[in-house]
Protein backbone atom coordinates (compact mmCIF):
# COMPACT_ATOMS: atom_id res chain seq x y z
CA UNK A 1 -16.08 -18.88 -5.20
CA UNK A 2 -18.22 -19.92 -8.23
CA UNK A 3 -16.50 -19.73 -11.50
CA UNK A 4 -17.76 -19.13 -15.49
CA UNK A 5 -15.51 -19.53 -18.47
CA UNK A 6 -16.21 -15.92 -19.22
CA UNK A 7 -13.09 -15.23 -16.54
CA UNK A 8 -10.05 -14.07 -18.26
CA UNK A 9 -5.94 -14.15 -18.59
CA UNK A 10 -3.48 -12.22 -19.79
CA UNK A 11 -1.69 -13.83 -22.41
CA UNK A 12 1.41 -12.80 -22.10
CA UNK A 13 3.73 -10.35 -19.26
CA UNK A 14 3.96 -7.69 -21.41
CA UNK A 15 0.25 -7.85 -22.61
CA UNK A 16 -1.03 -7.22 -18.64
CA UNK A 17 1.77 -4.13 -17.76
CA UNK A 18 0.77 -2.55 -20.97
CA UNK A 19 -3.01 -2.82 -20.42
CA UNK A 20 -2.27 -1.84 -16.80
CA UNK A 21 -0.75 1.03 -17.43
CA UNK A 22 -3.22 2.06 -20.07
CA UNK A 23 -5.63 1.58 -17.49
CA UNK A 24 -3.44 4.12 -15.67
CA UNK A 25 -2.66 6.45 -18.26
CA UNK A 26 -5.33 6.87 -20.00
CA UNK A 27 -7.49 10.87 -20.37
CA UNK A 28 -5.87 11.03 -16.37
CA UNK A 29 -2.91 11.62 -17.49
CA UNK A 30 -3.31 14.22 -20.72
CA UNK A 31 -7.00 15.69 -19.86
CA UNK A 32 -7.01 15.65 -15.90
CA UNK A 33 -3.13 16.31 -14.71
CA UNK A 34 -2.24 19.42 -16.48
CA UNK A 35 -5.09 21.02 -15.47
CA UNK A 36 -5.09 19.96 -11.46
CA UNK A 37 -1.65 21.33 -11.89
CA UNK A 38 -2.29 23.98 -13.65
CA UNK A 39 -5.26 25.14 -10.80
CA UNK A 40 -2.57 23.94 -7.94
CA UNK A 41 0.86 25.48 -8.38
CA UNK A 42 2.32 23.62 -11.18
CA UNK A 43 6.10 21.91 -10.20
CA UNK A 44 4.37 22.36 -6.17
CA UNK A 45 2.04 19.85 -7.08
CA UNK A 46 3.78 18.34 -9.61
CA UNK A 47 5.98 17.44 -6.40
CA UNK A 48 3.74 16.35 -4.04
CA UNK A 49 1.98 13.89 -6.79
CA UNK A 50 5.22 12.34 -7.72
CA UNK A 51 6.24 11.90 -3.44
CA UNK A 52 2.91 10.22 -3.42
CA UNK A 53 3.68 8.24 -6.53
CA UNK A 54 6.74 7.08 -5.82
CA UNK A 55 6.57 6.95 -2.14
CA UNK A 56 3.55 5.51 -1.19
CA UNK A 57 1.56 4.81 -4.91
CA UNK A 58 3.83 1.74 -5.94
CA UNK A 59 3.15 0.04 -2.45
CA UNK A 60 -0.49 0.42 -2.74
CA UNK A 61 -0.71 -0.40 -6.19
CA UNK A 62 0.80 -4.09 -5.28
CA UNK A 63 -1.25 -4.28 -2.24
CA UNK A 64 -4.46 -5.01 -4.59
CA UNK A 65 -2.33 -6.49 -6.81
CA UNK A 66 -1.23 -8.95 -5.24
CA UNK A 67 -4.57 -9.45 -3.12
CA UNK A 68 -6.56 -10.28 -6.68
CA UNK A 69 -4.07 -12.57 -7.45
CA UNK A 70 -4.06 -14.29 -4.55
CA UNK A 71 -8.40 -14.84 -4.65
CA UNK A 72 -8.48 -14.83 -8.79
CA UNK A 73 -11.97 -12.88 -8.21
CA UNK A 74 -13.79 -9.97 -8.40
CA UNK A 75 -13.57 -6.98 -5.75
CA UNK A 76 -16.14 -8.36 -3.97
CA UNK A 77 -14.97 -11.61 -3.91
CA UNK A 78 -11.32 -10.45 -2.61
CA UNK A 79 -12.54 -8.84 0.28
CA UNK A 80 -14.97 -11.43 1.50
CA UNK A 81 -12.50 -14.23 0.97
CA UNK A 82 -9.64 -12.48 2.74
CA UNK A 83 -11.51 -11.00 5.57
CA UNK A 84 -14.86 -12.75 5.87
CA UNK A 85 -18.24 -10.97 5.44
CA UNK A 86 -17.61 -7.81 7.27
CA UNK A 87 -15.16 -6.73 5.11
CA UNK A 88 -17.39 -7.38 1.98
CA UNK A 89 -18.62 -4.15 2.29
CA UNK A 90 -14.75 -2.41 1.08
CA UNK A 91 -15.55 -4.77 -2.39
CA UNK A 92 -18.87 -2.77 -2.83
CA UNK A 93 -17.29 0.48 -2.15
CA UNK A 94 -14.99 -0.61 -5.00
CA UNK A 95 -17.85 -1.23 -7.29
CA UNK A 96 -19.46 1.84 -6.33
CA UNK A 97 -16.77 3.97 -7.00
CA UNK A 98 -15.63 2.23 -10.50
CA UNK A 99 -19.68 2.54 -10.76
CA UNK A 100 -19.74 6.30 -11.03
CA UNK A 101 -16.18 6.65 -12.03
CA UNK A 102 -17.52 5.08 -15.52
CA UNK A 103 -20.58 7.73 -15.79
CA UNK A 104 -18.70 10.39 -15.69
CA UNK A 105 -15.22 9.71 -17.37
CA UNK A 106 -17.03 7.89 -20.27
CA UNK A 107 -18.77 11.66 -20.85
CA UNK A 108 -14.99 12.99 -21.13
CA UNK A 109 -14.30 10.05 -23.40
CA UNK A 110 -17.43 11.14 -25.46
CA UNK A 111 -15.46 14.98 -25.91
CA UNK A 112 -12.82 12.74 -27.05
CA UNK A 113 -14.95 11.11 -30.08
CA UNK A 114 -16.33 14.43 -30.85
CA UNK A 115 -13.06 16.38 -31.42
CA UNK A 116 -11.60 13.36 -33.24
CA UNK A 117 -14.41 13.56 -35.67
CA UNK A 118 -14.26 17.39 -35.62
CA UNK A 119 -10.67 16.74 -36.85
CA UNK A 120 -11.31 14.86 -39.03
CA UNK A 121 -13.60 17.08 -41.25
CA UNK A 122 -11.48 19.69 -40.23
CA UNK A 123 -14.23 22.00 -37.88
CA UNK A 124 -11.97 21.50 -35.21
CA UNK A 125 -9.56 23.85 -36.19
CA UNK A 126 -12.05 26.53 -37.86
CA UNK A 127 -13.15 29.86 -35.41
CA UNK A 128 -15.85 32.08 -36.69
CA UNK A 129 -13.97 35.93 -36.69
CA UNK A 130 -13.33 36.82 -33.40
CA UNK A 131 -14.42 33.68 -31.58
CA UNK A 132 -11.50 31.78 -29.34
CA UNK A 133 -11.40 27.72 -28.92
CA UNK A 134 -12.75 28.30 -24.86
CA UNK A 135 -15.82 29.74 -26.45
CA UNK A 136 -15.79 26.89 -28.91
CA UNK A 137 -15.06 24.20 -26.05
CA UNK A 138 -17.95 25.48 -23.94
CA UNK A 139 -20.39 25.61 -26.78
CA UNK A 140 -19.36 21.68 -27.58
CA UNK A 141 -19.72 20.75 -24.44
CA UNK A 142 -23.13 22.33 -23.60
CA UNK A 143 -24.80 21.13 -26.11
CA UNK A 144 -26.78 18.43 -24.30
CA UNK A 145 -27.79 16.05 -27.91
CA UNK A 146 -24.56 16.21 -29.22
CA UNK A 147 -22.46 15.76 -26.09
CA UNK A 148 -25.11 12.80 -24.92
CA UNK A 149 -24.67 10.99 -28.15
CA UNK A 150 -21.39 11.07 -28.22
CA UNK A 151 -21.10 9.98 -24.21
CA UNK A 152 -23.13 6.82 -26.06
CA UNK A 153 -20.41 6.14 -28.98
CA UNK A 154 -17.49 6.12 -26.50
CA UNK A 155 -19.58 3.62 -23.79
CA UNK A 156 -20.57 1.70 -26.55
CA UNK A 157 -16.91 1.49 -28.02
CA UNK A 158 -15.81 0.62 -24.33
CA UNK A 159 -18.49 -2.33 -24.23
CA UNK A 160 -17.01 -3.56 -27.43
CA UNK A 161 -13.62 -4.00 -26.70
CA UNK A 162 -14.47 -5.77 -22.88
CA UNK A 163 -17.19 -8.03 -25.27
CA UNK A 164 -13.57 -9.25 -26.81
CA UNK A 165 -12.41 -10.66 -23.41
CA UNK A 166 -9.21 -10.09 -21.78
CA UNK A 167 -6.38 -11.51 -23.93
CA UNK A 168 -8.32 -10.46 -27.07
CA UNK A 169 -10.05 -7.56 -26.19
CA UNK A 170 -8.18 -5.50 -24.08
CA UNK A 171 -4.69 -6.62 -24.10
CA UNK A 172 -4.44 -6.95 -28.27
CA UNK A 173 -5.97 -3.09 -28.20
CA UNK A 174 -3.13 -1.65 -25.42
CA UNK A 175 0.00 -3.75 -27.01
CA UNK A 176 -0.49 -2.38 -30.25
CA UNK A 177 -1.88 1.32 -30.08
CA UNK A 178 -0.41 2.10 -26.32
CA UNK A 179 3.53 2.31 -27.33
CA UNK A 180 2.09 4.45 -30.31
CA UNK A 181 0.35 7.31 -27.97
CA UNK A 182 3.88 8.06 -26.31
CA UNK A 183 5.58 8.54 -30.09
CA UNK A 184 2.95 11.23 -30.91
CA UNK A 185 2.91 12.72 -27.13
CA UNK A 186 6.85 13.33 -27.62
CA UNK A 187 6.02 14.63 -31.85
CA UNK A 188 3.65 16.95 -29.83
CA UNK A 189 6.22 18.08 -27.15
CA UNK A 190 8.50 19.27 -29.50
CA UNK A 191 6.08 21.41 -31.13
CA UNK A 192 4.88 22.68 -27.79
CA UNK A 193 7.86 24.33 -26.26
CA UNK A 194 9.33 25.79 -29.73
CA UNK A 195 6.37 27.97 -29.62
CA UNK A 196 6.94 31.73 -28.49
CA UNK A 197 6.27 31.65 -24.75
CA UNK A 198 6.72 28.52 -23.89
CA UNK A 199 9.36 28.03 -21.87
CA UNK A 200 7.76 29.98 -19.15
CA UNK A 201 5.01 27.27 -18.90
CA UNK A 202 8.08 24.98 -18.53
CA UNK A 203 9.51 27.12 -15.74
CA UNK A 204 5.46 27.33 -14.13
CA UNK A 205 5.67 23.46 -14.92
CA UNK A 206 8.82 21.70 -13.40
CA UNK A 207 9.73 24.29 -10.36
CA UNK A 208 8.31 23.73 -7.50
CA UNK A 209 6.56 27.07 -5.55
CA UNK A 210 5.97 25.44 -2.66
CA UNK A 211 4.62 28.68 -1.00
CA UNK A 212 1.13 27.63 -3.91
CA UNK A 213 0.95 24.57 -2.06
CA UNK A 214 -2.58 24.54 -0.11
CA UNK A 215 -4.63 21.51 2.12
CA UNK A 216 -6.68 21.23 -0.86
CA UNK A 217 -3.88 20.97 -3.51
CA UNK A 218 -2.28 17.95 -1.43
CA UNK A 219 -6.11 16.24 -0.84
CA UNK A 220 -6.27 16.38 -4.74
CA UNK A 221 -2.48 15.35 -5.75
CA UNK A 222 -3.26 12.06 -3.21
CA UNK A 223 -6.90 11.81 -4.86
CA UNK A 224 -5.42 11.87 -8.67
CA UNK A 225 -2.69 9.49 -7.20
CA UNK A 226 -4.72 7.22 -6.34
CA UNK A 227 -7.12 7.90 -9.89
CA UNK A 228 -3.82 7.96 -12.22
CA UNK A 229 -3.48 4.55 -10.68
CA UNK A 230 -6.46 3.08 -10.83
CA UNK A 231 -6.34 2.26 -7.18
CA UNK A 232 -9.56 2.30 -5.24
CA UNK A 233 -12.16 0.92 -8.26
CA UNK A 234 -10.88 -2.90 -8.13
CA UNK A 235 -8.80 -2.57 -11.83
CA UNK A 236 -5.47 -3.78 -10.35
CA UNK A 237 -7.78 -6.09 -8.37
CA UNK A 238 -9.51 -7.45 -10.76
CA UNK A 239 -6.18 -7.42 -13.61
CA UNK A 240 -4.48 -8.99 -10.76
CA UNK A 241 -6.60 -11.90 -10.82
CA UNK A 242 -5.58 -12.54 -14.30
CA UNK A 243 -2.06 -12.86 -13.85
CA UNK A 244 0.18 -15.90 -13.42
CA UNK A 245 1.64 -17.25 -10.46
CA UNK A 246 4.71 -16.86 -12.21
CA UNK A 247 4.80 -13.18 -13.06
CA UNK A 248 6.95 -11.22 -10.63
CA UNK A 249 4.55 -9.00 -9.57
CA UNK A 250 7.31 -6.49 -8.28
CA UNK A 251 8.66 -5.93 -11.48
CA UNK A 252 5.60 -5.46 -13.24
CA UNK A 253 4.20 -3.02 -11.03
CA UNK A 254 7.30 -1.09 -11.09
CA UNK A 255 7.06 -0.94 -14.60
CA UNK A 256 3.62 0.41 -15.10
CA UNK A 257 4.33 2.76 -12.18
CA UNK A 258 7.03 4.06 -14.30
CA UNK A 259 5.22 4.18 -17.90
CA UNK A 260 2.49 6.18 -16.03
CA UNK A 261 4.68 8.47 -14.16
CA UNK A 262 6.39 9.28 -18.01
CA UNK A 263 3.07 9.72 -19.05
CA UNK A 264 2.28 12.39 -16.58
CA UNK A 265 5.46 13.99 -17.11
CA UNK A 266 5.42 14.15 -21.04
CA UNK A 267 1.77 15.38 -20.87
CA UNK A 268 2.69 18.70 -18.62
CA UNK A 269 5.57 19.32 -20.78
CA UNK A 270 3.09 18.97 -23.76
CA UNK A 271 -0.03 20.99 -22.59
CA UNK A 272 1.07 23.45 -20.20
CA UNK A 273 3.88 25.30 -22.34
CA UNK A 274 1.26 25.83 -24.97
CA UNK A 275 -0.94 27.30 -21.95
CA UNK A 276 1.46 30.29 -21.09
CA UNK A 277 2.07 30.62 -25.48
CA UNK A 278 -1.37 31.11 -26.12
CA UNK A 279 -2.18 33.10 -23.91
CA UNK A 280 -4.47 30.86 -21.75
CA UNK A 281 -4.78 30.85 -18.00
CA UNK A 282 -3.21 27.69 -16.56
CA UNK A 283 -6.39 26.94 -14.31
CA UNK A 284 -8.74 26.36 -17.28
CA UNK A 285 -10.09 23.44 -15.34
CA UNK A 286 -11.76 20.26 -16.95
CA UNK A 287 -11.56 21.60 -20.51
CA UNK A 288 -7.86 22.42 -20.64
CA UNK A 289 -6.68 19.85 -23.41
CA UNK A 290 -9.38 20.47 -25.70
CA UNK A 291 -9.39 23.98 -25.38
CA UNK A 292 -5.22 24.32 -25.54
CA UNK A 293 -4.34 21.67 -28.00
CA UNK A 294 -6.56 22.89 -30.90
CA UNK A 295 -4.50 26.08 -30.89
CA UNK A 296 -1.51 24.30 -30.75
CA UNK A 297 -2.13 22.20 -33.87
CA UNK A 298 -3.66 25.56 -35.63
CA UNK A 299 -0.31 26.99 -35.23
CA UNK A 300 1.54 23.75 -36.69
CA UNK A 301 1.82 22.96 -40.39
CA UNK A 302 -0.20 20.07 -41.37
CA UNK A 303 -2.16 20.51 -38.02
CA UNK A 304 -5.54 19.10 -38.98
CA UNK A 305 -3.67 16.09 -39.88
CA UNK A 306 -1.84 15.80 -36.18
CA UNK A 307 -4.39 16.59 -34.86
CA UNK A 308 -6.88 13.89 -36.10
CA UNK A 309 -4.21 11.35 -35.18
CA UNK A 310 -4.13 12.75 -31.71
CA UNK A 311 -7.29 12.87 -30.73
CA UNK A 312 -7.68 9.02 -32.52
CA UNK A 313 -4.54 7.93 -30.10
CA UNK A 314 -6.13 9.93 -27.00
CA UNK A 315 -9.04 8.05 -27.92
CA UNK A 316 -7.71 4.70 -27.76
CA UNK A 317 -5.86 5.72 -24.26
CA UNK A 318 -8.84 6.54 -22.63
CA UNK A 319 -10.54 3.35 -23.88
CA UNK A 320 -8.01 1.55 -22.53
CA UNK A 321 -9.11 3.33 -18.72
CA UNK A 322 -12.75 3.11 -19.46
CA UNK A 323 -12.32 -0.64 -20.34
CA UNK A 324 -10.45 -0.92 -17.13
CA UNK A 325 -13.19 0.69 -15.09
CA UNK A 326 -16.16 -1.26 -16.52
CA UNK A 327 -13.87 -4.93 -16.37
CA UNK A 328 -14.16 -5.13 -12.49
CA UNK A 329 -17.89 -4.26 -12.58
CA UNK A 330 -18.86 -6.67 -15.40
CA UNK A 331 -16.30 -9.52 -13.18
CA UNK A 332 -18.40 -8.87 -10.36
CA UNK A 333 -21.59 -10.30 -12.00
CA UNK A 334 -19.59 -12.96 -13.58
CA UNK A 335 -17.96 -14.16 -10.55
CA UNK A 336 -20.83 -14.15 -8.15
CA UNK A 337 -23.99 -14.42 -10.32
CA UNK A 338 -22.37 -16.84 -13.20
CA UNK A 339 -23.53 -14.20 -15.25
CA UNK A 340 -22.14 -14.38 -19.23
CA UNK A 341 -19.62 -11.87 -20.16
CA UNK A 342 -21.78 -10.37 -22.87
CA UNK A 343 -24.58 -9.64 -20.62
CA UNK A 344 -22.26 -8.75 -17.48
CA UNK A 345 -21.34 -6.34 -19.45
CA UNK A 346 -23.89 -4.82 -21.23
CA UNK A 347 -25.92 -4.10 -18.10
CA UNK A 348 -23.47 -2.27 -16.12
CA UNK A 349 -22.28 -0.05 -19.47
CA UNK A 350 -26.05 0.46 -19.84
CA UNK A 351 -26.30 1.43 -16.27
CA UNK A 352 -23.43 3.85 -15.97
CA UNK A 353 -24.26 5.45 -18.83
CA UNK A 354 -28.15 6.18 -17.24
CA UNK A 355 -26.19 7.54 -14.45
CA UNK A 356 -23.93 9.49 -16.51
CA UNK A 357 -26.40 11.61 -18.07
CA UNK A 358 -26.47 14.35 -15.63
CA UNK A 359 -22.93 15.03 -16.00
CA UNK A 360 -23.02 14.88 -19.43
CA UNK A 361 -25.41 17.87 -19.53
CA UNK A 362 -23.32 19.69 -16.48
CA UNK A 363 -21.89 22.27 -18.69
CA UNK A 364 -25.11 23.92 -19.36
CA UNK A 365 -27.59 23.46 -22.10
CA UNK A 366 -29.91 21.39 -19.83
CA UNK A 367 -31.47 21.91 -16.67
CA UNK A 368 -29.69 19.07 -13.88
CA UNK A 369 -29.27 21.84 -11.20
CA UNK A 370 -26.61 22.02 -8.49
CA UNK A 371 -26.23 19.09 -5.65
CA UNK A 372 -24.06 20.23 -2.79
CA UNK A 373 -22.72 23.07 -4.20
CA UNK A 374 -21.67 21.34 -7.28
CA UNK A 375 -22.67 20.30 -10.96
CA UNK A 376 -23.02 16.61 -10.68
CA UNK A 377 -20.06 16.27 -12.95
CA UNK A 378 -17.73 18.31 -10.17
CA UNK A 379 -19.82 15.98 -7.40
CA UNK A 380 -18.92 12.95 -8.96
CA UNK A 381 -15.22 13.35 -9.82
CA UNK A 382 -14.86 15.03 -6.25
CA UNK A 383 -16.46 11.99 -4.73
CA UNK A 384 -14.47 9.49 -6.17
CA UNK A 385 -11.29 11.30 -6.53
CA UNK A 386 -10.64 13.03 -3.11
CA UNK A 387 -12.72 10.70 -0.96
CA UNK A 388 -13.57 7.13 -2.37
CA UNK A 389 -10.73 6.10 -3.75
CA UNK A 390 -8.22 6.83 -1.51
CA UNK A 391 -10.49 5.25 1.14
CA UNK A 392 -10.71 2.26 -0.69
CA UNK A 393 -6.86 2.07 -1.57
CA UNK A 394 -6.26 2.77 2.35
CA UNK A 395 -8.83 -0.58 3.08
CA UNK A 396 -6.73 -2.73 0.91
CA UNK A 397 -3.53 -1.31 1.96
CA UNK A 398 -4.69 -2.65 5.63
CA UNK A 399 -5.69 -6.01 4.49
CA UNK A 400 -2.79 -6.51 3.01
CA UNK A 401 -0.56 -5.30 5.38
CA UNK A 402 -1.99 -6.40 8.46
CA UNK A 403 -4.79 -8.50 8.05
CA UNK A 404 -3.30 -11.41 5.13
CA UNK A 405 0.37 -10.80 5.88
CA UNK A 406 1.23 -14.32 4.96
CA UNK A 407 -0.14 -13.93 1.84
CA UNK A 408 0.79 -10.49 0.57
CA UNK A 409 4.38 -11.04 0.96
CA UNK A 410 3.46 -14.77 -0.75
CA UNK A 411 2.34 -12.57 -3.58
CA UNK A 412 5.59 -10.17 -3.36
CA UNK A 413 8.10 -12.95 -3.17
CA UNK A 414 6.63 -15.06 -6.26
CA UNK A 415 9.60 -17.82 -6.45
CA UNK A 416 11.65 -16.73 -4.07
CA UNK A 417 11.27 -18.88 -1.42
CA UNK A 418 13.64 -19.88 1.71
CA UNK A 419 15.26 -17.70 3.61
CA UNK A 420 15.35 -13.86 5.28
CA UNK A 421 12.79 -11.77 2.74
CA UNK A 422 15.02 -8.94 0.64
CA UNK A 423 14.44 -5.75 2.84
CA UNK A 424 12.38 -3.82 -0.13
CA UNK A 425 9.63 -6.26 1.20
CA UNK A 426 10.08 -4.89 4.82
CA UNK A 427 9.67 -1.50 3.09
CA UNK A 428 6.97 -2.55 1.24
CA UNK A 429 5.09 -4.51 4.15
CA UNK A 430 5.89 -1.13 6.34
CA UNK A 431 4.35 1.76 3.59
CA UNK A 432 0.88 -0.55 3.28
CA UNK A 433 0.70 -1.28 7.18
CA UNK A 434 1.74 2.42 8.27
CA UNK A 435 2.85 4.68 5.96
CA UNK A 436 -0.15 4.97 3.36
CA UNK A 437 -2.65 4.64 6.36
CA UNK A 438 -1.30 7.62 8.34
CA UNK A 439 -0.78 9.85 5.12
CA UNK A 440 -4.02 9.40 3.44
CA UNK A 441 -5.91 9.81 7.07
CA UNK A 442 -4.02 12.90 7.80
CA UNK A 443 -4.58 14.52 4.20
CA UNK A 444 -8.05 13.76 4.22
CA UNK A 445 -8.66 15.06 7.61
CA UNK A 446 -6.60 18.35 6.26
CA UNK A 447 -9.12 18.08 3.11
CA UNK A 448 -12.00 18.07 5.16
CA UNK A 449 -10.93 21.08 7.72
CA UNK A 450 -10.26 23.12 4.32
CA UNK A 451 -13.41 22.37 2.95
CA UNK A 452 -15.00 23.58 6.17
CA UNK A 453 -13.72 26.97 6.64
């Protein structure tokens, strides 16, 4: 494996599980969650997500863990080391999913820039007489200059922070401003459910109707486990690689397992309540926290002034996702082509955002048409989501488990040495060889019969 300078490390334990589970927190967490549960059931797929979480989402997120620090390379560079040529082609499926993941989540991170500076001159909060914030939402959002240039502020503002490297890029920007998006997300939860209404979105929220629960609503709660992650587009992969020997990799991933799974949690509790109080259906799809939040902080004293810090903090989460998505692309061209981070970088943020531009203009004001029965914005999140990623997580889950044994339970055991393994590495070992396989092959194959009939 040829090696540049431009290759990075953490600097510190705490520095990699923060800016992991930035990467996993991030606009998944407060833009996409509430409203997949909102459109599947609420506490039903609140549920199933967690199961999938908990119960197989842990073991897969150490499976590539552990396999990029084992290589110290890029996706690529992983597979082709670990199982020769042939299995080369699962690293390129990587970097084709984190590929068009970046086009089209950097357009959500451009909504992001747009209310934040909305806020901040205080539009955001102003409705001509009679008009609602869905109307307002929907005119933001299809208005194909403004939307494109700010889709080029947020991918630029991505491609500064990975210009910074690793320990002073991304890791300085998740230790400081990560801890301080939870402090507002709990300031903003305890406006949410005082409001009249709200505990009703609670109810809809945390109890589980399992008679809502559909093939399609478990394809998507395993796709967004997979995308709340960041399994399945080489980030733990490639933030693997940059970890110590020394780490315990167990504990770590436990940890950002847990920060994301509080993230989830915190953002239903925050979001959906102030669905059912204003009056909004819980299936308002992609535009949910921008549509819901507005009215929340128009109905809270001092609300221009929340909500410019929110939308700055929700700003620097999904930054610290969109940073995550590009970092494995750029270490691809780094890794393999000795190519310098600055330029690594710059041509695969200037080539996702190229590809990006038909999302950006999916919500009308420009002609991109329909592929397959979708905007390109639906095709592309579907794609990745509900087929790519899991695929990709259940490729690494196999390598690990059954293909490098040796050296995925190496990776597990750190300096534990000598001796009968602990039995959580049986369980582990068991969930990436069987487990994971069989449950993302039978909820795709359930996926696929739904979306046939």
């Amino acid at each position: 494996m040829r090696r540049t300078n431009d290759r990075g490390q953490w600097g510190s334990r705490i520095g990699f599980v923060l800016s992991a589970a930035g990467s996993a927190i991030g606009l998944g967490a407060i833009w996409k969650f509430p409203s997949m549960a909102g459109a599947n059931g609420g506490g039903a797929f609140l549920l199933i997500y967690l199961l999938a979480v908990l119960g197989i989402g842990l073991a897969m997120m150490l499976a590539e863990l552990a396999l990029g620090r084992a290589v110290r390379a890029d996706p690529v560079g992983v597979f082709r080391a670990l199982g020769g040529r042939t299995l080369s082609f699962f690293g390129y499926s990587y970097l084709a999913a984190a590929f068009i993941l970046l086009a089209f989540y950097c357009v959500v991170g451009g909504w992001t820039v747009g209310y934040f500076i909305r806020a901040l001159d205080g539009s955001l909060l102003i409705l001509p007489p009679g008009g609602t914030f869905t109307a307002s939402f929907e005119t933001f959002a299809a208005d194909p200059t403004g939307s494109l240039a700010y889709f080029a502020v947020f991918m630029a503002l991505t491609l500064g922070i990975l210009l910074g490297g690793v320990k002073n890029g991304i890791e300085r920007v998740s230790k400081v401003l990560m801890p301080l998006l939870f402090l507002l997300m709990l300031l903003m939860i305890a406006r949410s459910v005082t409001l009249p209404g709200a505990i009703e979105g609670l109810r809809f929220f945390l109890v589980p109707d399992l008679s809502k629960l559909t093939p399609g609503a478990l394809v998507d709660a395993l796709g967004f486990a997979c995308f709340s992650l960041s399994l399945g587009i080489g980030s733990m992969l490639i933030y693997g690689s940059y970890v110590e020997s020394s780490v315990n990799m167990v504990q770590s991933a436990l940890w950002i397992v847990l920060l994301q799974t509080l993230a989830v949690l915190l953002a239903g509790c925050m979001i959906l309540p102030a669905v059912f109080a204003t009056g909004l259906p819980p299936d308002e799809g992609a535009g949910l926290t921008y549509i819901t939040l507005p009215a929340v902080f128009q109905a809270m004293p001092g609300g221009s002034f929340f909500a410019a810090i929110f939308f700055a903090l929700l700003l620097i989460a999904a930054l610290t996702s969109s940073v995550s998505i590009l970092e494995p692309l750029a270490a691809y061209l780094i890794d393999q082509f000795r190519t310098g981070r600055v330029l690594a970088c710059c041509i695969m943020a200037g080539g996702a955002f190229l590809a990006g531009i038909p999302a950006c203009w999916s919500f009308g004001g420009a002609e991109v048409g329909v592929w397959f029965g979708k905007t390109p914005f639906q095709l592309m999140d579907s794609l990745t989501s509900n087929v790519m990623l899991p695929m990709n997580a259940l490729a690494a889950c196999l390598l690990a488990g059954w293909g490098v044994k040796a050296v995925f339970r190496r990776e597990l055991l750190g300096h534990l040495r000598g001796g009968r393994p602990p039995r959580w590495v049986f369980w582990i070992e068991s969930i990436c060889r069987i487990v994971a396989p069989a449950v993302i092959v039978a909820i795709l194959a359930a996926g696929a019969i739904s979306a046939r009939s």
